[in-house]
PDB file of N, CA and C in Angstrom:
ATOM      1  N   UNK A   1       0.842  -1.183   0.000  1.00  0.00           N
ATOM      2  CA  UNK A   1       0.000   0.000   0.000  1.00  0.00           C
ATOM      3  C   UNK A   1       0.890   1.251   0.000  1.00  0.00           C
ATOM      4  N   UNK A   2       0.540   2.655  -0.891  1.00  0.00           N
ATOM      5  CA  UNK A   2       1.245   3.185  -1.076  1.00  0.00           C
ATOM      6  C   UNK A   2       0.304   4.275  -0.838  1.00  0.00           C
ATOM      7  N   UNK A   3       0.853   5.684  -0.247  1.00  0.00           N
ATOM      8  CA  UNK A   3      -0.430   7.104  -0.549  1.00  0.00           C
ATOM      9  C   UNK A   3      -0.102   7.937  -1.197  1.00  0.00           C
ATOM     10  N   UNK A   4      -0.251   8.946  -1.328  1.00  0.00           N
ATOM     11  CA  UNK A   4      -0.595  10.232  -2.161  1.00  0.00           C
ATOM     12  C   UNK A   4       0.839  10.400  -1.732  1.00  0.00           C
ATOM     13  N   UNK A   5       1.001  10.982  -0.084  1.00  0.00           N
ATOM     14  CA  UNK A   5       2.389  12.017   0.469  1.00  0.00           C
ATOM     15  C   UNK A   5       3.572  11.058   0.099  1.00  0.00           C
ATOM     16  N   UNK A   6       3.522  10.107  -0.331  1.00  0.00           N
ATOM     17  CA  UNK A   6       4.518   9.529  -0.301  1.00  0.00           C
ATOM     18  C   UNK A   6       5.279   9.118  -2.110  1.00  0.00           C
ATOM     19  N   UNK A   7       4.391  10.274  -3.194  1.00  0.00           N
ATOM     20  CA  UNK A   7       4.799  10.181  -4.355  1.00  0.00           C
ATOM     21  C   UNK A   7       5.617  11.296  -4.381  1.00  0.00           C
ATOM     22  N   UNK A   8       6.724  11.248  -5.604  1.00  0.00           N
ATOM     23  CA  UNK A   8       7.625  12.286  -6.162  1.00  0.00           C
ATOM     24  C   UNK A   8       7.007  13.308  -6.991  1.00  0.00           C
ATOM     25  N   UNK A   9       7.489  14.038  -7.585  1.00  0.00           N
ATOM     26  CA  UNK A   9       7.178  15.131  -8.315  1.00  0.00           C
ATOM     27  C   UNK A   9       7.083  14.707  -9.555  1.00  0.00           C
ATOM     28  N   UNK A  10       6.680  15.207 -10.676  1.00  0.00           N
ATOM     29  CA  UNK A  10       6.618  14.304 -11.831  1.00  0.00           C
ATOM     30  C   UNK A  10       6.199  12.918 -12.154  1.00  0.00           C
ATOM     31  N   UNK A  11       5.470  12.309 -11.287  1.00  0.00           N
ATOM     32  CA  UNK A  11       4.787  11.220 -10.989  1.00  0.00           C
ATOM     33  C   UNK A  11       3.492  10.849 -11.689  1.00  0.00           C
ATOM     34  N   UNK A  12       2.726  10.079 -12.059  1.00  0.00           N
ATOM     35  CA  UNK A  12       1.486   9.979 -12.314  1.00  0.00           C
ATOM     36  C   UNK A  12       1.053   8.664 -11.679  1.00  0.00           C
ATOM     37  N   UNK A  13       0.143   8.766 -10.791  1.00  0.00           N
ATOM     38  CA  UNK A  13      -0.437   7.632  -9.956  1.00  0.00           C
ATOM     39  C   UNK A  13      -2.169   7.746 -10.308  1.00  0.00           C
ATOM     40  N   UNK A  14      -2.644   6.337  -9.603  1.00  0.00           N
ATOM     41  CA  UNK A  14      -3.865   6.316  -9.835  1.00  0.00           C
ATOM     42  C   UNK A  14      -4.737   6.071  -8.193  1.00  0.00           C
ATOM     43  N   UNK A  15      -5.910   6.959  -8.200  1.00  0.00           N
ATOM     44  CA  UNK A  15      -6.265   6.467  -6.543  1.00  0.00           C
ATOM     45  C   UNK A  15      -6.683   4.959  -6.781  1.00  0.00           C
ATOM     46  N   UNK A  16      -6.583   4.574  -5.286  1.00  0.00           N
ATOM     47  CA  UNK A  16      -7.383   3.257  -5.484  1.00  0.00           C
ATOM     48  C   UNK A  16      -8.288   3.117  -4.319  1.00  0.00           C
ATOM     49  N   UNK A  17      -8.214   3.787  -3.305  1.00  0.00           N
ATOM     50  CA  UNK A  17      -8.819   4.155  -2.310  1.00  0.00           C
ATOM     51  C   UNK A  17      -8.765   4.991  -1.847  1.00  0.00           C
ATOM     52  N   UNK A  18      -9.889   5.559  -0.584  1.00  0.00           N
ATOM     53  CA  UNK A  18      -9.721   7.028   0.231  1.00  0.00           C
ATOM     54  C   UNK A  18     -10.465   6.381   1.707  1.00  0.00           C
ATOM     55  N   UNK A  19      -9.301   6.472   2.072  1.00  0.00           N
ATOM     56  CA  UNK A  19      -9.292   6.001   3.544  1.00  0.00           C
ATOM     57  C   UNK A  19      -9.832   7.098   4.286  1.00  0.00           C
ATOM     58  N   UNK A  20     -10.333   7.292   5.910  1.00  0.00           N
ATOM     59  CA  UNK A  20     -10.917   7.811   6.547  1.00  0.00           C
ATOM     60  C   UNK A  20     -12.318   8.038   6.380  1.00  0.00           C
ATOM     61  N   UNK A  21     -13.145   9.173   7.357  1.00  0.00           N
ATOM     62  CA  UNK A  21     -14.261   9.079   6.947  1.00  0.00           C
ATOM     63  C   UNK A  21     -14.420  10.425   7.345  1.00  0.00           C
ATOM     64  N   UNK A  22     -16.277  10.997   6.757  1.00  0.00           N
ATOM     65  CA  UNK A  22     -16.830  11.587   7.653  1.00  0.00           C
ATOM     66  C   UNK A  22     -16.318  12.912   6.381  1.00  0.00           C
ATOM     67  N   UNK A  23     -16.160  13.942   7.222  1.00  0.00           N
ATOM     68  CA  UNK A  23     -15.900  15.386   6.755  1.00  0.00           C
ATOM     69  C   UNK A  23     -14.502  15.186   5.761  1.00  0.00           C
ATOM     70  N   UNK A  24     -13.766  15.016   6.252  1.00  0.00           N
ATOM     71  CA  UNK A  24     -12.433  15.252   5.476  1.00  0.00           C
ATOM     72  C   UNK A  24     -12.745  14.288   4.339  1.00  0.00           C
ATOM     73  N   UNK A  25     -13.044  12.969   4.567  1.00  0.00           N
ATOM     74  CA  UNK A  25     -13.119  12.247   3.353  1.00  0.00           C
ATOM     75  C   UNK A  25     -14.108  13.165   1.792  1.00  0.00           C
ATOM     76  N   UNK A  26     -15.240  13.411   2.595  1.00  0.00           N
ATOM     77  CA  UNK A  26     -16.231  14.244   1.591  1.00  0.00           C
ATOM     78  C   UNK A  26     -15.652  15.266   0.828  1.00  0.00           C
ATOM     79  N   UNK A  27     -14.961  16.235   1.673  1.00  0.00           N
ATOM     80  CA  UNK A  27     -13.772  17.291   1.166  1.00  0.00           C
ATOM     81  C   UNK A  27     -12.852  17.165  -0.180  1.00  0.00           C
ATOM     82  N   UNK A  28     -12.153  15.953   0.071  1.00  0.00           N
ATOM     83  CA  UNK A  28     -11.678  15.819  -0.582  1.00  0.00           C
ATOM     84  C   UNK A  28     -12.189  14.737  -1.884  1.00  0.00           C
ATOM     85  N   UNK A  29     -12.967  14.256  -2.122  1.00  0.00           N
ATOM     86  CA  UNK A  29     -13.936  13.772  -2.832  1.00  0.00           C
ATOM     87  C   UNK A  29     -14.459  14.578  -3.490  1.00  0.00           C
ATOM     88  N   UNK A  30     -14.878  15.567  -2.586  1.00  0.00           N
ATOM     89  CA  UNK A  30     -15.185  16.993  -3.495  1.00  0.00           C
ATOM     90  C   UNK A  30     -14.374  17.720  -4.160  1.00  0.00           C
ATOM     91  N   UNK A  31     -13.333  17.598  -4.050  1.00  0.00           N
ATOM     92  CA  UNK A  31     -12.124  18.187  -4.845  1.00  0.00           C
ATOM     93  C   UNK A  31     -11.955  17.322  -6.523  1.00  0.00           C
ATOM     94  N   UNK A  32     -12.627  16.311  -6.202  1.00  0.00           N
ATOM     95  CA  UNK A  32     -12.530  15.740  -7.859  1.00  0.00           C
ATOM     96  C   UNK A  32     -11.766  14.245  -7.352  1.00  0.00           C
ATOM     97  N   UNK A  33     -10.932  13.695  -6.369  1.00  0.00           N
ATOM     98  CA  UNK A  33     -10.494  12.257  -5.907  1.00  0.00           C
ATOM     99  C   UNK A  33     -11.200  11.864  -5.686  1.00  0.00           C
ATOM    100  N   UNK A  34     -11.303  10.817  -6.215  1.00  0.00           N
ATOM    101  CA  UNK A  34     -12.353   9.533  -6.070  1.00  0.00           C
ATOM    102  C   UNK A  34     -11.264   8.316  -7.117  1.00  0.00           C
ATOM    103  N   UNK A  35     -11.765   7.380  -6.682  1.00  0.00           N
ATOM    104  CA  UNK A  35     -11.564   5.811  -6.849  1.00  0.00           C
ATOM    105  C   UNK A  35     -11.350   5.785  -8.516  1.00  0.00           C
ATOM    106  N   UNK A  36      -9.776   5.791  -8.847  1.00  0.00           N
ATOM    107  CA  UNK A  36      -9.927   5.262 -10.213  1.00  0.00           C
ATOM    108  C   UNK A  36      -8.916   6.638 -11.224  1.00  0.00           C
ATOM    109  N   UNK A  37      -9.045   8.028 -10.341  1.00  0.00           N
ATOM    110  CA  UNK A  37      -8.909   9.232 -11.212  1.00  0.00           C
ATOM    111  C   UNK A  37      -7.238   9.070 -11.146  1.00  0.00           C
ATOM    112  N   UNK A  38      -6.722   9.360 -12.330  1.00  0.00           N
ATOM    113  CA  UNK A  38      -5.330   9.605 -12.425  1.00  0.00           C
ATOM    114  C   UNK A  38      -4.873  11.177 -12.039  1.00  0.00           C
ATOM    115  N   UNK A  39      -4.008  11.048 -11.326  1.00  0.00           N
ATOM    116  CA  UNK A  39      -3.382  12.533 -10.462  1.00  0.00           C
ATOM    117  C   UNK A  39      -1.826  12.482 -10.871  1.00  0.00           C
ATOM    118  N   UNK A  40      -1.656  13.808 -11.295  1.00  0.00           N
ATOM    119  CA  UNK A  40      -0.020  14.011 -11.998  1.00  0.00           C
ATOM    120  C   UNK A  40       0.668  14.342 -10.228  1.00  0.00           C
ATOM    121  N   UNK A  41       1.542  14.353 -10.273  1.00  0.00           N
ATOM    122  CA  UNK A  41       1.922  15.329  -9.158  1.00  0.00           C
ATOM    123  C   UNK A  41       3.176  16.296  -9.044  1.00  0.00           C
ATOM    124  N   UNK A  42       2.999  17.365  -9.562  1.00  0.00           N
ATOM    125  CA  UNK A  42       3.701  18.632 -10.420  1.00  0.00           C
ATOM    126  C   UNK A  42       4.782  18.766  -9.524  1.00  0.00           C
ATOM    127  N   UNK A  43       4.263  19.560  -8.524  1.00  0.00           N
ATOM    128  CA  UNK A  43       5.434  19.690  -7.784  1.00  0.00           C
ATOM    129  C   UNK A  43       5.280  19.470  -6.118  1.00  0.00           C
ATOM    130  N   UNK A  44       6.136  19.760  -5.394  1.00  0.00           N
ATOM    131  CA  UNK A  44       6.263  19.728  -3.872  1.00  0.00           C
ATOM    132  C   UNK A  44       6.907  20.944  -3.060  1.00  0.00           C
ATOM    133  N   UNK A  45       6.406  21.911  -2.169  1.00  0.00           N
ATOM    134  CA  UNK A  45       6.670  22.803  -1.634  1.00  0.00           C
ATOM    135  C   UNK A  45       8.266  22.296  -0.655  1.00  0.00           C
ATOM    136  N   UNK A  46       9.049  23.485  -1.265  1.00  0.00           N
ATOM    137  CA  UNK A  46      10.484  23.164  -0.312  1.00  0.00           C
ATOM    138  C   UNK A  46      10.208  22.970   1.397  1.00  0.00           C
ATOM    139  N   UNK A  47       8.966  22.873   1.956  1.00  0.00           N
ATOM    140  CA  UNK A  47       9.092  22.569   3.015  1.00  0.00           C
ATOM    141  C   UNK A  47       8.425  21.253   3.273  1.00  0.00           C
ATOM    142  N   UNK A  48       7.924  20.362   2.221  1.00  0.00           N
ATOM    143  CA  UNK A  48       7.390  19.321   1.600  1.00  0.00           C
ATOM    144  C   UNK A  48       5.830  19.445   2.015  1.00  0.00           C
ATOM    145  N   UNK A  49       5.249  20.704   2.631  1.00  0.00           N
ATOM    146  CA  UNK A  49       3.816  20.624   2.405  1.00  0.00           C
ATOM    147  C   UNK A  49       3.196  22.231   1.707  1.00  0.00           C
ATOM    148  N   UNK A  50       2.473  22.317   1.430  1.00  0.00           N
ATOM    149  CA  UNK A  50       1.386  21.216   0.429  1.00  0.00           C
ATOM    150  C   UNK A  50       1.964  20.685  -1.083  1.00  0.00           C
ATOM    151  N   UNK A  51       1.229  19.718  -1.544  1.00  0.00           N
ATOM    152  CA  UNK A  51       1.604  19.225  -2.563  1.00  0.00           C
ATOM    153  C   UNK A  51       0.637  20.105  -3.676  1.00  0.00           C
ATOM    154  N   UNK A  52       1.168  19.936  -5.099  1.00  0.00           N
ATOM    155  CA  UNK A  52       0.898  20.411  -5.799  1.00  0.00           C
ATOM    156  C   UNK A  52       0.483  19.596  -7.095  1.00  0.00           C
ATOM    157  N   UNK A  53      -1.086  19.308  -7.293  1.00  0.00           N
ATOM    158  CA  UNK A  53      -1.566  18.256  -8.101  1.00  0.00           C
ATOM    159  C   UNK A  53      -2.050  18.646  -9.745  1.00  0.00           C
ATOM    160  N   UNK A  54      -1.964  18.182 -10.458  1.00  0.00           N
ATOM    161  CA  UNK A  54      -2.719  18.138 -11.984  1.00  0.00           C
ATOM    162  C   UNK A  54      -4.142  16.843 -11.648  1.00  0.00           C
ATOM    163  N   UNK A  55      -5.156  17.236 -11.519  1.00  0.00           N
ATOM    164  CA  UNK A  55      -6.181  15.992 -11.402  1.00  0.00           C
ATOM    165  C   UNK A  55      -7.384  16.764 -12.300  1.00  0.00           C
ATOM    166  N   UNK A  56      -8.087  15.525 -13.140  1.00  0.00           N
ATOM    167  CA  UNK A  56      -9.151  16.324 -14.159  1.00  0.00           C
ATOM    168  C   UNK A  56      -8.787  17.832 -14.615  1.00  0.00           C
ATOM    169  N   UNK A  57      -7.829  17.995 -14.994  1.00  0.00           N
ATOM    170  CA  UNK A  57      -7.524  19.052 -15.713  1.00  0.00           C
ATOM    171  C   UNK A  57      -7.314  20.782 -14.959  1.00  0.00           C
ATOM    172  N   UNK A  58      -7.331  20.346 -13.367  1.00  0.00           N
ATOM    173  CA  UNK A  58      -7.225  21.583 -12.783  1.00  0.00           C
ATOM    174  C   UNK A  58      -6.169  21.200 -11.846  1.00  0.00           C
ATOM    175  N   UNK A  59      -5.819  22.178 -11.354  1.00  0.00           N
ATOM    176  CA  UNK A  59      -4.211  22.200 -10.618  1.00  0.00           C
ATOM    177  C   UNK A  59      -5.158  22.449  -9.478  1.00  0.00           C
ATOM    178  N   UNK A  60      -4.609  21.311  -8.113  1.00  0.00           N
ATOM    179  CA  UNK A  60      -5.150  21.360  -6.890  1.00  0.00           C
ATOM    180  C   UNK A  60      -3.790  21.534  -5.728  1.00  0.00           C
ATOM    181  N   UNK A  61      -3.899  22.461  -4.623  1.00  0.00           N
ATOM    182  CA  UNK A  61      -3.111  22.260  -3.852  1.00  0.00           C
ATOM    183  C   UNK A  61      -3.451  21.628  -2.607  1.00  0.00           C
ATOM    184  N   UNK A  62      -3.075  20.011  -1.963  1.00  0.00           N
ATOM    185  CA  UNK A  62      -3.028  19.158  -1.386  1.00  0.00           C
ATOM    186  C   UNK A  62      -2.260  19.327  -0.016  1.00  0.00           C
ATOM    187  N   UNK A  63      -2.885  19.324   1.245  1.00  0.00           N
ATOM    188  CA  UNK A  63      -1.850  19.313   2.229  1.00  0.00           C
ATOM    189  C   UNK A  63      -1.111  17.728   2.118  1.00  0.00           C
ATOM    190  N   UNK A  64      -0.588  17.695   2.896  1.00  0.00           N
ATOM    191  CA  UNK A  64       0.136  16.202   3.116  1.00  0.00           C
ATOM    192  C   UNK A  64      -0.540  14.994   4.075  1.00  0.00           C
ATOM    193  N   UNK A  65      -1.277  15.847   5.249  1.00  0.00           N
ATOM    194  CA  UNK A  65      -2.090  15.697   5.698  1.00  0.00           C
ATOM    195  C   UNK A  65      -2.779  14.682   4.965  1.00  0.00           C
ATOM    196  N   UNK A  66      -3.856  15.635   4.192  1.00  0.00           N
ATOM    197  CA  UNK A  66      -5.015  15.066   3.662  1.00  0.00           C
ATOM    198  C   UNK A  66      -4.350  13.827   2.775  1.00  0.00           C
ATOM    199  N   UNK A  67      -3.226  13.816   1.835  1.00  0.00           N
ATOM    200  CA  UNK A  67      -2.559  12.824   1.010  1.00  0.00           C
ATOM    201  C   UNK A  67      -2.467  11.547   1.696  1.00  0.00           C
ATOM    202  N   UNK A  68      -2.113  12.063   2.907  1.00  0.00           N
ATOM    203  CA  UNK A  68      -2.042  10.573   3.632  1.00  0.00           C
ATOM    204  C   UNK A  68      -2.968   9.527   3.439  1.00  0.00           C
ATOM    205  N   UNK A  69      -4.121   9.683   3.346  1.00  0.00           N
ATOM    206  CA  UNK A  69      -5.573   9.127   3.183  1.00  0.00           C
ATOM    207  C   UNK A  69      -5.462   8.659   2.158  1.00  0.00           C
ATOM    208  N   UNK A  70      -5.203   9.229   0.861  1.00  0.00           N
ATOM    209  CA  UNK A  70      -5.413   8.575  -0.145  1.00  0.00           C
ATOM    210  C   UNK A  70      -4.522   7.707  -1.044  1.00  0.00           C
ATOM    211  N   UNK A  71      -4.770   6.077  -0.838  1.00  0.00           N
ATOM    212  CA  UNK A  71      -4.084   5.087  -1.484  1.00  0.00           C
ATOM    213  C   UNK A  71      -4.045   5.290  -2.723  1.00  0.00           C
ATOM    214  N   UNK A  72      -2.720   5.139  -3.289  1.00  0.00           N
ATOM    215  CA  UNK A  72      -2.653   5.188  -4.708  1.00  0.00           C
ATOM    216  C   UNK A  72      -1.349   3.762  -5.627  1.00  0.00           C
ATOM    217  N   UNK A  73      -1.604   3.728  -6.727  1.00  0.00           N
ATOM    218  CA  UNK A  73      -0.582   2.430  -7.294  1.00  0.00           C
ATOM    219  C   UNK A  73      -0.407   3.110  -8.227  1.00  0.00           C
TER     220      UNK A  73
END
């Protein structure tokens, strides 16, 4: 099992799950992650948070936090 915070820059992964529940999960679900979506991952802030995503065609900024949650291969 692998998550979100734990990809490189220039990466392209796919979710495969979104762990947790409740508010944060919805949040970010609402952001366009969900089960299946391919996420680039552009870049990474020199202090390694937040991350910086390409997903459905809009640039999202990701805490690390929240990345944690989401399994990706």
């Amino acid at each position: 099992m692998r998550t979100l915070n734990q990809c490189k820059p220039n990466e392209t992964v796919q979710v495969t799950k979104i762990n947790g529940s409740g508010a944060v999960k919805r949040r970010i679900m609402d952001m366009g992650v969900t089960k299946g979506v391919e996420i680039f991952v552009r870049k990474i802030a020199p202090l390694g948070d937040p991350m910086e995503l390409n997903i459905r065609g809009y640039e999202l900024s990701l805490r690390k936090a929240d990345a944690a949650i989401i399994e990706v291969r």
